[in-house]
N, C-alpha and C. Protein backbone atom coordinates (compact mmCIF):
# COMPACT_ATOMS: atom_id res chain seq x y z
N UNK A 1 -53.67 -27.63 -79.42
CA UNK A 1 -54.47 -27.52 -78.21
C UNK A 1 -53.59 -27.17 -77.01
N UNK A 2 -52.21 -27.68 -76.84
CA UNK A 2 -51.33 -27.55 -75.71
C UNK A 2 -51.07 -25.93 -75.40
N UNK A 3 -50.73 -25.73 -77.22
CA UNK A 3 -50.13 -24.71 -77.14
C UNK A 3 -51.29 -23.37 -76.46
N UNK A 4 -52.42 -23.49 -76.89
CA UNK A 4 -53.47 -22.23 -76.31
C UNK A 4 -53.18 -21.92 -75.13
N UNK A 5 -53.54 -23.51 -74.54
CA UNK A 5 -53.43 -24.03 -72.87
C UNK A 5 -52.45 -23.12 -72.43
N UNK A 6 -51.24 -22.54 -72.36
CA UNK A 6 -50.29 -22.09 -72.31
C UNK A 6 -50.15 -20.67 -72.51
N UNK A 7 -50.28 -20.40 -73.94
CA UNK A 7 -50.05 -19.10 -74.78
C UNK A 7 -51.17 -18.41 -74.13
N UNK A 8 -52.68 -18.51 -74.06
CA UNK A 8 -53.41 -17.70 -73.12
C UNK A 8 -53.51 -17.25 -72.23
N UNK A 9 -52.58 -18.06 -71.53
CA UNK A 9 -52.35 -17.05 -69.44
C UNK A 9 -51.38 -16.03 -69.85
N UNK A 10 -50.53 -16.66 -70.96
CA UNK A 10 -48.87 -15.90 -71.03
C UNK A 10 -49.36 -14.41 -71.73
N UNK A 11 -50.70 -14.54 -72.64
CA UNK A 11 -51.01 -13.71 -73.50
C UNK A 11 -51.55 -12.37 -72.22
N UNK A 12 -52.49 -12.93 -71.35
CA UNK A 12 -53.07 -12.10 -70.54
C UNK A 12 -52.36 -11.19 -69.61
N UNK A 13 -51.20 -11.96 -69.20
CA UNK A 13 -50.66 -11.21 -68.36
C UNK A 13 -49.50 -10.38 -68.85
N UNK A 14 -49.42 -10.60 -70.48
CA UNK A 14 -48.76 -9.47 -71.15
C UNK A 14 -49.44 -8.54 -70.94
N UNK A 15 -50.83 -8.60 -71.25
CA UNK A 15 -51.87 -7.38 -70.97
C UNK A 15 -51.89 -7.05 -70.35
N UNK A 16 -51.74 -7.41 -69.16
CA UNK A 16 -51.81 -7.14 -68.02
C UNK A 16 -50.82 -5.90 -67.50
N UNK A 17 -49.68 -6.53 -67.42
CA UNK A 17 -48.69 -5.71 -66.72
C UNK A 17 -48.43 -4.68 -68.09
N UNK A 18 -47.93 -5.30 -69.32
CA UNK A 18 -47.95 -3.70 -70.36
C UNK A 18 -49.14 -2.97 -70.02
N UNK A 19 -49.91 -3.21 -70.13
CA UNK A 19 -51.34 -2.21 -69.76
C UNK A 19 -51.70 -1.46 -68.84
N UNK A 20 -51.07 -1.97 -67.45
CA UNK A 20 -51.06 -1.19 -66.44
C UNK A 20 -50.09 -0.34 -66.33
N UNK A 21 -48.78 -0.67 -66.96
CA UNK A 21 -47.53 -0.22 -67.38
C UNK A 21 -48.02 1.49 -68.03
N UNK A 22 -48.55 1.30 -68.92
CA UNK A 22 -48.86 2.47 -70.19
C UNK A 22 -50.06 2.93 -69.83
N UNK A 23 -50.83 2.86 -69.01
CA UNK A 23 -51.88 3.42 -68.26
C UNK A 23 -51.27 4.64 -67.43
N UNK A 24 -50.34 4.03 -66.61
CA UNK A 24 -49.55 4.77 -65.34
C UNK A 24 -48.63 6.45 -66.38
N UNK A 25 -48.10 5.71 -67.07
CA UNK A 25 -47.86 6.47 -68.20
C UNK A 25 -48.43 7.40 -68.80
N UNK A 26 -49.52 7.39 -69.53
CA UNK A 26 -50.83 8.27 -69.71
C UNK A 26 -51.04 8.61 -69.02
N UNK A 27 -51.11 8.33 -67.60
CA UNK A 27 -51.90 9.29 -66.80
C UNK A 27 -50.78 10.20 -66.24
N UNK A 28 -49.44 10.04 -66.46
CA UNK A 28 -48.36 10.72 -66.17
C UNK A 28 -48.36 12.19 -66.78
N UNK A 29 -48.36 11.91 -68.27
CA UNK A 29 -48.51 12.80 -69.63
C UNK A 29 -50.07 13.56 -69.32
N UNK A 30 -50.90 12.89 -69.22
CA UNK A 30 -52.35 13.80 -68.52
C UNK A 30 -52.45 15.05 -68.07
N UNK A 31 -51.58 14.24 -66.82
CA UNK A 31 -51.54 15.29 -65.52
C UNK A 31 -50.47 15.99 -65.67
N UNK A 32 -49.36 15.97 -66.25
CA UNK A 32 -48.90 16.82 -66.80
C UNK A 32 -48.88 18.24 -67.64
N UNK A 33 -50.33 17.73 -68.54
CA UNK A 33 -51.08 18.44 -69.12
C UNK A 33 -51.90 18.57 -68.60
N UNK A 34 -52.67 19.02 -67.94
CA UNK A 34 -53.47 19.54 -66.98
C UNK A 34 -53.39 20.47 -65.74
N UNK A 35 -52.12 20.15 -65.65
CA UNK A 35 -51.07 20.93 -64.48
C UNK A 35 -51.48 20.60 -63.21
N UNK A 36 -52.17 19.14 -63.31
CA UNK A 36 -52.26 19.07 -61.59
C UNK A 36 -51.14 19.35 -60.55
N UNK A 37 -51.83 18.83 -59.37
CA UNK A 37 -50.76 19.36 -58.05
C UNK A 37 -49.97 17.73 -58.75
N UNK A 38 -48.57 18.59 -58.63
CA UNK A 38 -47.46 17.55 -58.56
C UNK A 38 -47.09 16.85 -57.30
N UNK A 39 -47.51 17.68 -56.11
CA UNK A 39 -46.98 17.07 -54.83
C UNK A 39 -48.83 16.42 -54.10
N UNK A 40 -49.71 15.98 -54.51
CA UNK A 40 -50.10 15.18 -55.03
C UNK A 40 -49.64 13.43 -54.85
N UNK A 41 -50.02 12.81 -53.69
CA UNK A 41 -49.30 11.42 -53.22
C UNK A 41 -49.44 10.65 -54.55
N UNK A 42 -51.04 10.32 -54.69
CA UNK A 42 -51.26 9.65 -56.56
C UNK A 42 -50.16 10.14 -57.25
N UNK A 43 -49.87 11.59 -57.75
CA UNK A 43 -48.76 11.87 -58.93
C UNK A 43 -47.37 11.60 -58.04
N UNK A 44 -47.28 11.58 -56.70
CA UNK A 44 -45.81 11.56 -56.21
C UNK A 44 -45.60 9.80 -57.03
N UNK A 45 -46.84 9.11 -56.92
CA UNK A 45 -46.21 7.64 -57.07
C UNK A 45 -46.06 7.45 -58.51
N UNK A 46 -46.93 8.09 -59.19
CA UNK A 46 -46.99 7.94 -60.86
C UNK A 46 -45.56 8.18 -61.36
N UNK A 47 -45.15 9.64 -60.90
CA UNK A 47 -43.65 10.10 -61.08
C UNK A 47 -42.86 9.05 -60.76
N UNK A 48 -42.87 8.60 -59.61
CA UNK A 48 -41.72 7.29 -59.31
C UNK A 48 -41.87 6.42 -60.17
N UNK A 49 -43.21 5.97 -60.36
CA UNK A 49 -42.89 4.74 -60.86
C UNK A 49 -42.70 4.90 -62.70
N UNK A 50 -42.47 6.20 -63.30
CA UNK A 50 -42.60 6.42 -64.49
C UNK A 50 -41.19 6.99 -65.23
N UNK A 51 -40.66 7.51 -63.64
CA UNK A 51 -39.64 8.03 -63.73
C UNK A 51 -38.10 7.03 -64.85
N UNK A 52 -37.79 6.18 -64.21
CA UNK A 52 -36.85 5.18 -64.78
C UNK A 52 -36.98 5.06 -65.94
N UNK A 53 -37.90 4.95 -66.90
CA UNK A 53 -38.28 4.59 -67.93
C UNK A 53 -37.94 5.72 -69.07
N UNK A 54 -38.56 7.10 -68.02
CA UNK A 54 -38.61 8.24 -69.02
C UNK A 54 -37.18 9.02 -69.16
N UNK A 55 -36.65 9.02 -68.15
CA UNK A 55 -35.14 9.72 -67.83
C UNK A 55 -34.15 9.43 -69.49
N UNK A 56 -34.08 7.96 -69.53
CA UNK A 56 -33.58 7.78 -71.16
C UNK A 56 -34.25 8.42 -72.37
N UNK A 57 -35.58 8.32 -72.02
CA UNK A 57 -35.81 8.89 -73.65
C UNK A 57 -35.56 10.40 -73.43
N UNK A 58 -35.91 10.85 -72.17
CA UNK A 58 -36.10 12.26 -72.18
C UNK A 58 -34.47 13.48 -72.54
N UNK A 59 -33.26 12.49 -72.62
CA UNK A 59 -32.33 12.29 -73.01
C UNK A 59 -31.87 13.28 -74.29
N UNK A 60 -32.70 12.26 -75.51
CA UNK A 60 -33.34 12.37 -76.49
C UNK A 60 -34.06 12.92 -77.37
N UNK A 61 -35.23 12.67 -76.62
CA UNK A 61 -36.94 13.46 -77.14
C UNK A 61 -37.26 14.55 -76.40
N UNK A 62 -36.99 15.67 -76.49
CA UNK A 62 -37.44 17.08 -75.75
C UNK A 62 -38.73 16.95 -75.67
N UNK A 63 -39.15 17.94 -75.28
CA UNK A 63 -40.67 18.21 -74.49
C UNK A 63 -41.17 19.09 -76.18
N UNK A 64 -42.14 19.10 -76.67
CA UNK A 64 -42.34 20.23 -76.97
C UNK A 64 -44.08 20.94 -76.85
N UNK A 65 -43.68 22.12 -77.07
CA UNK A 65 -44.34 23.10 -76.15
C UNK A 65 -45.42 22.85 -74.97
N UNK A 66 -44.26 22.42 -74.33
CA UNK A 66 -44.78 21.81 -72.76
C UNK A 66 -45.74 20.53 -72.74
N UNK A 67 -45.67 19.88 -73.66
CA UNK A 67 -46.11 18.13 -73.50
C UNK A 67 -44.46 17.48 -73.84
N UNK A 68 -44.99 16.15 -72.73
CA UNK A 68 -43.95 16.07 -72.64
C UNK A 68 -44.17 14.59 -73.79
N UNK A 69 -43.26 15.30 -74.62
CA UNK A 69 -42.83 13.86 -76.16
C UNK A 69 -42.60 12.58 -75.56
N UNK A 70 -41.76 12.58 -74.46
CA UNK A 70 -40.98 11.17 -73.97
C UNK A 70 -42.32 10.25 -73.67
N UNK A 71 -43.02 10.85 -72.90
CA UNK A 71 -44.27 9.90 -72.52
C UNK A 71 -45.05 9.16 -73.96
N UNK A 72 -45.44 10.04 -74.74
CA UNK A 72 -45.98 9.14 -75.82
C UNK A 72 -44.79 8.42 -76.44
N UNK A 73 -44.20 8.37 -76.62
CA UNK A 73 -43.46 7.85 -77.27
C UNK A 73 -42.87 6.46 -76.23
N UNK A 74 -42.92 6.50 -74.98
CA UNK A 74 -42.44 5.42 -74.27
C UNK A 74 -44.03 4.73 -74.11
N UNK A 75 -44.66 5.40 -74.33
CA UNK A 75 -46.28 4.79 -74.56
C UNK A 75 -46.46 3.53 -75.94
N UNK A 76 -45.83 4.43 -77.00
CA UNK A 76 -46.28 3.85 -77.87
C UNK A 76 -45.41 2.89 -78.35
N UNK A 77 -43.93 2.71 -78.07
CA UNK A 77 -43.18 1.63 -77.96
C UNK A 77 -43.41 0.62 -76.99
N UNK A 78 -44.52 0.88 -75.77
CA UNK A 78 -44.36 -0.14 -75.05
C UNK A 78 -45.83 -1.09 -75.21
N UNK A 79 -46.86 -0.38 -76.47
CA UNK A 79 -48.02 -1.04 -77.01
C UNK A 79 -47.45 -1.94 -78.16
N UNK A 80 -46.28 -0.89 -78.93
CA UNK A 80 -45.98 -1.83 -79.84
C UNK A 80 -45.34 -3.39 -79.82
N UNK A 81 -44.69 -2.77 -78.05
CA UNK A 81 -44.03 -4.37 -77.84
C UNK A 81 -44.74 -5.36 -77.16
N UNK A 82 -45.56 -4.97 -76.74
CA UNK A 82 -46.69 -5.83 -76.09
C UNK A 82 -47.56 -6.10 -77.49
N UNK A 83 -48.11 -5.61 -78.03
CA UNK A 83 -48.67 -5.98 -79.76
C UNK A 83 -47.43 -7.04 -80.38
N UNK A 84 -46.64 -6.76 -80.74
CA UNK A 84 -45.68 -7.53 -81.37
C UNK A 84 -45.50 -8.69 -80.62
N UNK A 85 -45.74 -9.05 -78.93
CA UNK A 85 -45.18 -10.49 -78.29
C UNK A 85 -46.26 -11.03 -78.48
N UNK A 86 -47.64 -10.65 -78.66
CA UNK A 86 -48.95 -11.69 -78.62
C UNK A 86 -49.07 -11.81 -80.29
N UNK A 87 -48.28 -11.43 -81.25
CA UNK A 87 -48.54 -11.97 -83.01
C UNK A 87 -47.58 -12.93 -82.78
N UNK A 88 -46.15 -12.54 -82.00
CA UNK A 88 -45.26 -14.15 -81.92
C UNK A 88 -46.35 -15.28 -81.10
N UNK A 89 -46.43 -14.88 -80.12
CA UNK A 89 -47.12 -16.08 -79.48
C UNK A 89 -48.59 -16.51 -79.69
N UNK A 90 -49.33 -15.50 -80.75
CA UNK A 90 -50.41 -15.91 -80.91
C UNK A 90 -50.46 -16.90 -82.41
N UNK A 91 -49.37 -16.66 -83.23
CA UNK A 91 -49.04 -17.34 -84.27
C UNK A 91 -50.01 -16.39 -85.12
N UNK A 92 -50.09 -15.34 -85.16
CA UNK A 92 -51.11 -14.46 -86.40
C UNK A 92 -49.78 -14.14 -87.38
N UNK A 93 -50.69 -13.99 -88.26
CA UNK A 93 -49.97 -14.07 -89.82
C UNK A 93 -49.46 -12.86 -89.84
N UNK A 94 -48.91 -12.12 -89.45
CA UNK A 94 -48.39 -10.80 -89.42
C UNK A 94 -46.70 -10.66 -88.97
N UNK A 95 -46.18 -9.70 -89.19
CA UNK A 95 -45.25 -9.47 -88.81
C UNK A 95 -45.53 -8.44 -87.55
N UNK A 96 -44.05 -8.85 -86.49
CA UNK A 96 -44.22 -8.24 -85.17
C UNK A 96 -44.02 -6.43 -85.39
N UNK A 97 -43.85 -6.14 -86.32
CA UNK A 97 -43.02 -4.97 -87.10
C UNK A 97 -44.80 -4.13 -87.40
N UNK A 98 -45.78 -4.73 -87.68
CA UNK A 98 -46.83 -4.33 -88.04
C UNK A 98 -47.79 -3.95 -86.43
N UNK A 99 -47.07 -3.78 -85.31
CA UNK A 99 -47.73 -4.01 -84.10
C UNK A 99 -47.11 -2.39 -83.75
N UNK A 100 -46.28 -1.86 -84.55
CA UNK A 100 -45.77 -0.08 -84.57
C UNK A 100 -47.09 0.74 -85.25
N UNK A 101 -48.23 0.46 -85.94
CA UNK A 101 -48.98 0.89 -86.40
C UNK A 101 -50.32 0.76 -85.92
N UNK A 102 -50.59 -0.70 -85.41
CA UNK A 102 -51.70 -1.44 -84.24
C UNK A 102 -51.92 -0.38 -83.33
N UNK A 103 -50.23 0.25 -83.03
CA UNK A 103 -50.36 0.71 -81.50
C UNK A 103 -51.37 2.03 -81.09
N UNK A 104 -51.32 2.29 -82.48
CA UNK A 104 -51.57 3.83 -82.92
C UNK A 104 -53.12 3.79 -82.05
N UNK A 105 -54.10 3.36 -82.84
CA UNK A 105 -56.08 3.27 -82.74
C UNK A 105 -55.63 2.57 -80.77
N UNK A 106 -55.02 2.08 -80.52
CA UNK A 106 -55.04 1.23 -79.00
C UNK A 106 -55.19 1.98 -78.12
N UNK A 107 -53.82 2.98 -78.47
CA UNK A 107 -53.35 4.08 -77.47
C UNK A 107 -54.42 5.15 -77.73
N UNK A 108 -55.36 5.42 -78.88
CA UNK A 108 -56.18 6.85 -78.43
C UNK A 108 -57.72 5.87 -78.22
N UNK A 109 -58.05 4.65 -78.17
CA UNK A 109 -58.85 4.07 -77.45
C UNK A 109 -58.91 4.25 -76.05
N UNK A 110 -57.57 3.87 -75.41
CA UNK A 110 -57.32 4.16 -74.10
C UNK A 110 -57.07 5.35 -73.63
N UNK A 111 -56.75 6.28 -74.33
CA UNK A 111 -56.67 8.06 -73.83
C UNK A 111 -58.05 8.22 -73.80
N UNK A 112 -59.06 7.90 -74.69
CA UNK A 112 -60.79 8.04 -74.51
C UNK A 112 -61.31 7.38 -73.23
N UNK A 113 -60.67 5.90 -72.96
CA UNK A 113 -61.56 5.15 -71.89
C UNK A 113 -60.85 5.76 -70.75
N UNK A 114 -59.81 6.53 -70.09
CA UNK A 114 -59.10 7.23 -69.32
C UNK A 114 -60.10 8.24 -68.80
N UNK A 115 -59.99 9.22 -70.04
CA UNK A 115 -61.56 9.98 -69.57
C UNK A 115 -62.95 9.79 -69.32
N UNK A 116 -63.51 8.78 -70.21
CA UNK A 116 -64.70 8.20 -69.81
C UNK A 116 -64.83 7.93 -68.46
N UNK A 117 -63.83 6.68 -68.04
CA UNK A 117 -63.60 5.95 -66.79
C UNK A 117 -63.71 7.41 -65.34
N UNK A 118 -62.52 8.02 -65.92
CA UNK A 118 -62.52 8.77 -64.82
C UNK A 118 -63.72 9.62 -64.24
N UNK A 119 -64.54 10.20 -65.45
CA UNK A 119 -65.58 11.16 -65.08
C UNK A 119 -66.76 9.91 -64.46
N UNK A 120 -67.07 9.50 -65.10
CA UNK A 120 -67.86 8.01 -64.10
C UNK A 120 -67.30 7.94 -62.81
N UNK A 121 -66.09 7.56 -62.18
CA UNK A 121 -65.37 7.61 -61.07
C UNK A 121 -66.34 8.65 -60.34
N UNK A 122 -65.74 9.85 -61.22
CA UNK A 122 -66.08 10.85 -60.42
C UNK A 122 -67.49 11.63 -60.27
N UNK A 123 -68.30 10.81 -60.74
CA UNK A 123 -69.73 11.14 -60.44
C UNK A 123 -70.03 10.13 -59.33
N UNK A 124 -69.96 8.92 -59.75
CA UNK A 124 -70.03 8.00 -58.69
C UNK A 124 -69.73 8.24 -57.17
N UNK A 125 -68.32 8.79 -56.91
CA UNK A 125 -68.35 9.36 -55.81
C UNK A 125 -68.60 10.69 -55.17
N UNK A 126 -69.33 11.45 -56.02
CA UNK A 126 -69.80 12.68 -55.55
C UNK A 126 -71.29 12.39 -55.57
N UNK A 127 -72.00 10.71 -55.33
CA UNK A 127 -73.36 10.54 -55.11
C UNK A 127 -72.37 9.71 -53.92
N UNK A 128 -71.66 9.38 -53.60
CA UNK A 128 -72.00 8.41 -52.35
C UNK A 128 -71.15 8.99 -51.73
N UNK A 129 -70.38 10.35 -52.18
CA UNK A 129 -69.11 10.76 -50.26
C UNK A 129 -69.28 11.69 -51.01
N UNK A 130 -70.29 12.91 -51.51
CA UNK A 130 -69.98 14.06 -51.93
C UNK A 130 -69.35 15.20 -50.75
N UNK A 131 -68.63 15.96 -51.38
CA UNK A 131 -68.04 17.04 -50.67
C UNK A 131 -66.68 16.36 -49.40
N UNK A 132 -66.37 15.21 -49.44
CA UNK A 132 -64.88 15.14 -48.90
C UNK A 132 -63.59 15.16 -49.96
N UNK A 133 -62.99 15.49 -49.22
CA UNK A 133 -61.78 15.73 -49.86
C UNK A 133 -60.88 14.22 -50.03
N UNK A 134 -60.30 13.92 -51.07
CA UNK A 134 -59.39 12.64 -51.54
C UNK A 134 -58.26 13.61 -52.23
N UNK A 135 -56.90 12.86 -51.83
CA UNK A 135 -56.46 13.30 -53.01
C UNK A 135 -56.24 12.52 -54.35
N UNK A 136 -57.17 11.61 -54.23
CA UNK A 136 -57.41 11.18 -55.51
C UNK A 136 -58.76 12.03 -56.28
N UNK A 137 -59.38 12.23 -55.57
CA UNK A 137 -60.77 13.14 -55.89
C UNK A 137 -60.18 14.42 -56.87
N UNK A 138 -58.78 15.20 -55.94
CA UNK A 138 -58.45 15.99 -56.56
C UNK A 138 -57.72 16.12 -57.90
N UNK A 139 -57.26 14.71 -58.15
CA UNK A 139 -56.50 14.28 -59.53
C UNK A 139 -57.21 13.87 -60.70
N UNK A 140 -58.72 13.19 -60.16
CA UNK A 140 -59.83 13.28 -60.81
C UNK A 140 -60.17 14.68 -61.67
N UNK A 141 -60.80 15.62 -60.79
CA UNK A 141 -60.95 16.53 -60.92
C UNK A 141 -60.24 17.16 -61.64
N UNK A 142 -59.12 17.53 -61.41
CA UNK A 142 -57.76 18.40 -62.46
C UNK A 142 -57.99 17.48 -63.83
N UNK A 143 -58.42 16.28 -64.08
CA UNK A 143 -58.16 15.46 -65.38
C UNK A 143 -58.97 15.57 -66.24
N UNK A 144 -60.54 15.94 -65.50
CA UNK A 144 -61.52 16.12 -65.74
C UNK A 144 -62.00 17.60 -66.40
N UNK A 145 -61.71 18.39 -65.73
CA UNK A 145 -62.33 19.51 -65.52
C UNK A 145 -62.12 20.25 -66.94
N UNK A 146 -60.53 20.12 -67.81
CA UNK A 146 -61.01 20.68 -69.21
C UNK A 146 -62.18 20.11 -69.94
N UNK A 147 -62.65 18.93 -70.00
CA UNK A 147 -63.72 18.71 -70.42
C UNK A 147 -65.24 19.19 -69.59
N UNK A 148 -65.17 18.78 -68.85
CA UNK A 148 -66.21 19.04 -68.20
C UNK A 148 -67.00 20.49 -67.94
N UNK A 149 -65.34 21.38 -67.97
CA UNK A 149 -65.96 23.09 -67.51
C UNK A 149 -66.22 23.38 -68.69
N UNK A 150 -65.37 23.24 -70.23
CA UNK A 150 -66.70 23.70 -71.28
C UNK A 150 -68.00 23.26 -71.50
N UNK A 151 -68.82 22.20 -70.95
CA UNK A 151 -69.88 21.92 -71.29
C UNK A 151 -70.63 22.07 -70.11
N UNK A 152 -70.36 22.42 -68.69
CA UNK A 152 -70.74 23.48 -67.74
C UNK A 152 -71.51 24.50 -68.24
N UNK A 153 -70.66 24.99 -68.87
CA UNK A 153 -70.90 26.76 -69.58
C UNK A 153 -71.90 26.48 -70.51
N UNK A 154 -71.88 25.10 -71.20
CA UNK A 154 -72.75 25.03 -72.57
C UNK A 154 -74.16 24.45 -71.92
N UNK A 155 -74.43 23.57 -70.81
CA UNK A 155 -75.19 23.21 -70.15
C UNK A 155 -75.18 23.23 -68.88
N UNK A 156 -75.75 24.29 -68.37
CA UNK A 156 -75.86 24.92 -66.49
C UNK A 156 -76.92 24.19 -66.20
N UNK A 157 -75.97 23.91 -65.02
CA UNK A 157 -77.16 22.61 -63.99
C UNK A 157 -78.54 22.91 -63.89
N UNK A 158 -79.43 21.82 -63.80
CA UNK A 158 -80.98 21.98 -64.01
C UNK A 158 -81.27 21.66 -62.82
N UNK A 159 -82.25 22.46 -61.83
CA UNK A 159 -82.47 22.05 -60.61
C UNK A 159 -81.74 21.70 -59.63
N UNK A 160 -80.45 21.93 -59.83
CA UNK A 160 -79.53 21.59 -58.90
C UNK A 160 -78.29 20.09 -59.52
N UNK A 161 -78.89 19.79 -60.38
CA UNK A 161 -78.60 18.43 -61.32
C UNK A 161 -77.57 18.97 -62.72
N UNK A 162 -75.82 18.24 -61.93
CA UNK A 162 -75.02 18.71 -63.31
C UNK A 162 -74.98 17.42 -64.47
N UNK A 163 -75.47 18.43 -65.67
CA UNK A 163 -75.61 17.02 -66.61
C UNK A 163 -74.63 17.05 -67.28
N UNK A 164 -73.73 17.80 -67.20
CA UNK A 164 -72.29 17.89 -68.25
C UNK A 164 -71.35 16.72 -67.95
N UNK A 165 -71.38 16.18 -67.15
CA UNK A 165 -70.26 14.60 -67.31
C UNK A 165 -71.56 13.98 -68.47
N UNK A 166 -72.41 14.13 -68.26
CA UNK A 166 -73.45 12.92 -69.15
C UNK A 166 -73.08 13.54 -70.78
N UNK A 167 -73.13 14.86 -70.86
CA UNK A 167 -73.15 15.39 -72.51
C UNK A 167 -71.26 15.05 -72.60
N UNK A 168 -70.25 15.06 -71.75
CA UNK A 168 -69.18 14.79 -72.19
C UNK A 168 -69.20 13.04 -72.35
N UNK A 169 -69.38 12.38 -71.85
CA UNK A 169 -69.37 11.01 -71.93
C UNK A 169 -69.99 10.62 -72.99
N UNK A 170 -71.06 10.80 -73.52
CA UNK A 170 -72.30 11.08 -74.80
C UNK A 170 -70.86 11.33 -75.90
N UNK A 171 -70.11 12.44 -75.99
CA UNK A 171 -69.30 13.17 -76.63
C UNK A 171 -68.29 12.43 -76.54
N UNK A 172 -67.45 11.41 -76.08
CA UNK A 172 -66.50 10.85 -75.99
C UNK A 172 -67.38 9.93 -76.70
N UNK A 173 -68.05 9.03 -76.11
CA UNK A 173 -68.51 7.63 -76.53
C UNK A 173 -68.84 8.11 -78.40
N UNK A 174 -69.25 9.03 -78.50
CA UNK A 174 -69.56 9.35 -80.02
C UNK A 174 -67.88 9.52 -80.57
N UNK A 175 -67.03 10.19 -79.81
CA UNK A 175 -66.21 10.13 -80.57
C UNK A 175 -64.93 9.00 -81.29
N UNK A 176 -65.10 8.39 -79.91
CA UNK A 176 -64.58 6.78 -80.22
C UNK A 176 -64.87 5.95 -81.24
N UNK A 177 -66.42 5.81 -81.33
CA UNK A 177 -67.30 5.62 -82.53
C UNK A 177 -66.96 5.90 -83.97
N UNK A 178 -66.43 7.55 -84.35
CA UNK A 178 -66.12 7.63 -85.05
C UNK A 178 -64.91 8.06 -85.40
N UNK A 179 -63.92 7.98 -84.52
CA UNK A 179 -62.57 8.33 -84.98
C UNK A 179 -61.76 6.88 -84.64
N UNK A 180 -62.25 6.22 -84.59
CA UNK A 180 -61.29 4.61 -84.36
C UNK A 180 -61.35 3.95 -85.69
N UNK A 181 -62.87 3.75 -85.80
CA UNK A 181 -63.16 2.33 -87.02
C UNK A 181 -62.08 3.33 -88.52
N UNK A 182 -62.09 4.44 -88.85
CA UNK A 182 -61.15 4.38 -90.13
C UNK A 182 -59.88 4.44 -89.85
N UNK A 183 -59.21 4.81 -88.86
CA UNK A 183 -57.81 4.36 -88.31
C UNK A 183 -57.07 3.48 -88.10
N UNK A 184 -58.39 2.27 -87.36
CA UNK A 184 -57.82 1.35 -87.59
C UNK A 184 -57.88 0.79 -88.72
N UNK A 185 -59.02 0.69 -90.09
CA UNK A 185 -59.15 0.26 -91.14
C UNK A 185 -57.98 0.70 -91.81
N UNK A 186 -57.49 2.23 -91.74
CA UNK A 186 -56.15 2.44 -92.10
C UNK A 186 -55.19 1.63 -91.93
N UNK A 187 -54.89 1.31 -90.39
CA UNK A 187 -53.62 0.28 -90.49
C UNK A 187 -53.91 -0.78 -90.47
N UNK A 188 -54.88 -1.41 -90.52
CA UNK A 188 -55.17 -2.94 -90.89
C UNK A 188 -55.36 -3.43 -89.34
N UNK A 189 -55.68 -3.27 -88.61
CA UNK A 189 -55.31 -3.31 -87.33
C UNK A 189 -56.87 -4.82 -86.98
N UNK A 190 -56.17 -6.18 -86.70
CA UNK A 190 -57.04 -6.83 -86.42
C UNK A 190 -57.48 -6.60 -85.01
N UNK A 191 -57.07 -5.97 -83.97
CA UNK A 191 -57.78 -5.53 -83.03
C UNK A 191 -58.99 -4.83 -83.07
N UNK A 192 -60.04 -5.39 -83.22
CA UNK A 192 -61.48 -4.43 -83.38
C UNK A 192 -62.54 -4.48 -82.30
């Protein structure tokens, strides 16, 4: 009983900070791929604060063909080590060694809720401050827009009404659905 008392704040705020950690990260590798504006205050801070981390691997792990390797890979070592400290401290029957495979279904859960999240964001505020400029609006947008401009083209606004965040979100949420549950069944992954 002591031990929960304890191990549960310690557990959360592993989540916490790894999570926000490898978020900042992803969205580094994103926008990278996407080619947003780099000078960009949001990406000026992402870069800083992503920078330290990546400089070593990037060392290492080359880019290839213009994604940059270092990011997933400092992604997916830093799920695995955050996976591996909550099987020590959660006392699960596993080895911390089995939290390199966990990481796998986590990290493209969260590349899905990245996009979900964001296009929501960004409907949300184009009903309550449409047409000002953010430059977060604009980082939105750049993150967004490969998804969004093919299903533009596939579904042109009705009455003035764009329904393509709704058929991409529809399209994500379906795809989560079905590209998680045998992946993770693959690696055994008690995270469900």
């Amino acid at each position: 009983m002591g031990g929960s008392y304890v191990t549960n704040p310690i557990i959360f705020l592993i989540q916490v900070v790894f999570g926000a950690y490898i978020l900042v990260v992803m969205l580094r590798f994103l926008l990278q791929w996407v080619q947003a504006d780099f000078y960009n205050p949001a990406s000026q801070f992402i870069v800083k604060v992503t920078t330290p981390a990546l400089l070593p691997l990037r060392r290492i792990i080359p880019g290839i063909a213009g994604l940059d390797i270092a990011s997933v890979v400092l992604m997916w070592l830093l799920k695995s080590l955050e996976l591996g400290l909550i099987i020590v401290l959660s006392n699960v029957d596993a080895s911390p060694i089995s939290a390199l495979a966990w990481s796998i279904p986590e990290l493209i859960s969260l590349l899905i809720n990245v996009f979900l999240y964001a296009i929501l964001i960004q409907v949300i505020i184009s009903w309550i401050n449409p047409g000002n400029y953010n430059p977060l609006i604009g980082l939105l947008h750049s993150l967004t827009e490969p998804l969004l401009g093919p299903a533009r083209r596939m579904l042109p606004a009705m009455g003035g009404l764009d329904l393509s965040p709704m058929l991409v979100m529809i399209g994500l949420v379906l795809l989560k659905m079905l590209l998680l549950p045998p992946i993770q069944l693959l690696v055994a992954t008690p995270f469900r």
